[in-house]
C-alpha atoms as a PDB file:
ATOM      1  CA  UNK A   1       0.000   0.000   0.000  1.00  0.00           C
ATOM      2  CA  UNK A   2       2.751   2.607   0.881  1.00  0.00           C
ATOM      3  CA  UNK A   3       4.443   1.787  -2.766  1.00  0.00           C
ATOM      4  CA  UNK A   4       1.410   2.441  -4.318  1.00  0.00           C
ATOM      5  CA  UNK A   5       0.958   6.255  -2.481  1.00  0.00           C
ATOM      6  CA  UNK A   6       4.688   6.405  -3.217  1.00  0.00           C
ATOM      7  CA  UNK A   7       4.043   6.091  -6.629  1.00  0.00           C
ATOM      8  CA  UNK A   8       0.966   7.881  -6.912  1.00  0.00           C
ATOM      9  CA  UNK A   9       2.669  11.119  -5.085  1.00  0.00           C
ATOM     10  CA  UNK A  10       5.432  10.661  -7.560  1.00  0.00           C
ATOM     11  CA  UNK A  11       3.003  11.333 -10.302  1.00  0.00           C
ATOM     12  CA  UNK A  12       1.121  13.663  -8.639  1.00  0.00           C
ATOM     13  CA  UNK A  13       4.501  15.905  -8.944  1.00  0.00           C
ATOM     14  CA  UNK A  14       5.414  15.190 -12.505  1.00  0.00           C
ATOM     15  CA  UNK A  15       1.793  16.196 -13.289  1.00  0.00           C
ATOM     16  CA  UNK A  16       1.933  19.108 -11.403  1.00  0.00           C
ATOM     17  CA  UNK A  17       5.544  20.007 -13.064  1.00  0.00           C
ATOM     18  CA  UNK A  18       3.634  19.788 -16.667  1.00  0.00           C
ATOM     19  CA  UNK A  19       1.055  22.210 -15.297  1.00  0.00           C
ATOM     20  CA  UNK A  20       3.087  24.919 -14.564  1.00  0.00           C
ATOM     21  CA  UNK A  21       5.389  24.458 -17.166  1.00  0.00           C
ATOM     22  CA  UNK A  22       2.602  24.627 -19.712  1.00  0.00           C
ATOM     23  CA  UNK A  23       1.429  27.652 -17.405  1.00  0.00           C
ATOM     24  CA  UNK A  24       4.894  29.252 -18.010  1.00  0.00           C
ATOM     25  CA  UNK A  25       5.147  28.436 -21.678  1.00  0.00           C
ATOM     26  CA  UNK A  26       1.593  29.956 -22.324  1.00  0.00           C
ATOM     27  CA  UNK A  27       2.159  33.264 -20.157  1.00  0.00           C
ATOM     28  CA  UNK A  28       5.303  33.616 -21.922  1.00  0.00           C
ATOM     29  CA  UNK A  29       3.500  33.116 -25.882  1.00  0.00           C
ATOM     30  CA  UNK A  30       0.936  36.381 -23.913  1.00  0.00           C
ATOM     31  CA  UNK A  31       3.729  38.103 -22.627  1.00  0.00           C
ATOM     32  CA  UNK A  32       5.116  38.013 -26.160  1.00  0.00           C
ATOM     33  CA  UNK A  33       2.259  39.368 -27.885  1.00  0.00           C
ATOM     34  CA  UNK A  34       2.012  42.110 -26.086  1.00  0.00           C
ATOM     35  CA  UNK A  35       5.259  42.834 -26.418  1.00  0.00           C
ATOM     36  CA  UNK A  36       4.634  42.590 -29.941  1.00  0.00           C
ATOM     37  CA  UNK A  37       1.240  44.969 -30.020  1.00  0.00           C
ATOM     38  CA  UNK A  38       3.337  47.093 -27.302  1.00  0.00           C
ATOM     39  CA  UNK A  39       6.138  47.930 -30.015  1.00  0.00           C
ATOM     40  CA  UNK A  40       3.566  48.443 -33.103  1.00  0.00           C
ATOM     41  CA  UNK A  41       1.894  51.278 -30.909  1.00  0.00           C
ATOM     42  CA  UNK A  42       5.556  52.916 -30.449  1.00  0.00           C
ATOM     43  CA  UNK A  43       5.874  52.618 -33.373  1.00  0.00           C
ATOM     44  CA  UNK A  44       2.780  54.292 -34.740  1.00  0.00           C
ATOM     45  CA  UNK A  45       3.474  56.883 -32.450  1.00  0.00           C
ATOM     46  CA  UNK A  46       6.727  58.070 -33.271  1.00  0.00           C
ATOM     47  CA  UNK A  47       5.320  58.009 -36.539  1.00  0.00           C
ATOM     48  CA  UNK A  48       2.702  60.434 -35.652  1.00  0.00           C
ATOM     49  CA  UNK A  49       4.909  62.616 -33.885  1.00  0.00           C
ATOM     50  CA  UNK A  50       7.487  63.337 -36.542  1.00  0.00           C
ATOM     51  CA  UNK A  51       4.772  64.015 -38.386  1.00  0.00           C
ATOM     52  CA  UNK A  52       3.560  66.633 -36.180  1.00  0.00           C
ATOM     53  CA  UNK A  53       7.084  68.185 -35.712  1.00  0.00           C
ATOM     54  CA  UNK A  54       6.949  68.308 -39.498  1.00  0.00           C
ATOM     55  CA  UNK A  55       3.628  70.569 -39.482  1.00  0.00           C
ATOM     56  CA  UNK A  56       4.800  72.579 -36.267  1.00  0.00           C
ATOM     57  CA  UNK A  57       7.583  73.674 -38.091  1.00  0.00           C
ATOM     58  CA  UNK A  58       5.823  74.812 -41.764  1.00  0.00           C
ATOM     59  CA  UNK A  59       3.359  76.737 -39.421  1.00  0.00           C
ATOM     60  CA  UNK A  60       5.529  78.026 -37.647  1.00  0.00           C
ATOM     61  CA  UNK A  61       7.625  79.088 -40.368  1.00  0.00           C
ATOM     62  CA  UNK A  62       4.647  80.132 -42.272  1.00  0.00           C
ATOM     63  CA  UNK A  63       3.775  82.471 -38.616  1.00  0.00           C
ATOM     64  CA  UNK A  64       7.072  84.307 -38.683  1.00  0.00           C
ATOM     65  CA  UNK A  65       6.248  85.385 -42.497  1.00  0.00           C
ATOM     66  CA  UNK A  66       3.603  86.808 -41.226  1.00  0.00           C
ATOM     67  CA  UNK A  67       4.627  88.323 -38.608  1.00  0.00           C
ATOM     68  CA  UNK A  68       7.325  89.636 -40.626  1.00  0.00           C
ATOM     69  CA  UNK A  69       5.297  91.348 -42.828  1.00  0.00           C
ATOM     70  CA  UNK A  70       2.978  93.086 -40.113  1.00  0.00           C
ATOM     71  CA  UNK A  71       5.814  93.894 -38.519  1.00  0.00           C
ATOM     72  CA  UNK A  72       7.220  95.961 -42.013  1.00  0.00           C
ATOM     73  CA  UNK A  73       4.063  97.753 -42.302  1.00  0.00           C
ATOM     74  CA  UNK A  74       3.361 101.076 -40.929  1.00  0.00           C
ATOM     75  CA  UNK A  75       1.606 101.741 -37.996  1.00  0.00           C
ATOM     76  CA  UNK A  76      -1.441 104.063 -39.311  1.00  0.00           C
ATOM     77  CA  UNK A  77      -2.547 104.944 -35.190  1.00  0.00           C
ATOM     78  CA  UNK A  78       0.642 106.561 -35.026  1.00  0.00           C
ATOM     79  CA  UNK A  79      -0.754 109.101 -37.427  1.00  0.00           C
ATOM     80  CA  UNK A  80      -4.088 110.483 -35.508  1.00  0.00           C
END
């Protein structure tokens, strides 16, 4: 009787060592794929900031034009 609980035990461990190493394995493959969707959203990002640094500079070039030019032109309330 004791040799069979031995045995049983035994296997009781070796199942429970599959368990969790199917558990690690699988959290792993989750933790991976969210790495994965982690890195495309960086990357989409970065994307959409250079873009944006892009249009911040042509407006603000395009805003020291203008203020260039109002800045030539005469003041006419100095005149009344």
């Amino acid at each position: 009787m004791e040799q069979i609980i031995k045995v049983v035990v035994q296997f009781g461990f070796a199942g429970t060592t599959g368990v969790l190493l199917w558990m690690v394995y699988s959290l792993t493959q989750k933790l991976l794929s969210v790495l994965e969707d982690n890195n495309r959203v960086i990357s989409k990002n970065t994307d959409t900031i250079r873009r944006m640094e892009i249009t911040l500079t042509t407006e603000t070039s395009l805003l020291q034009d203008t203020h260039d030019k109002i800045i030539s032109r005469p003041c006419i309330a100095s005149k009344e």
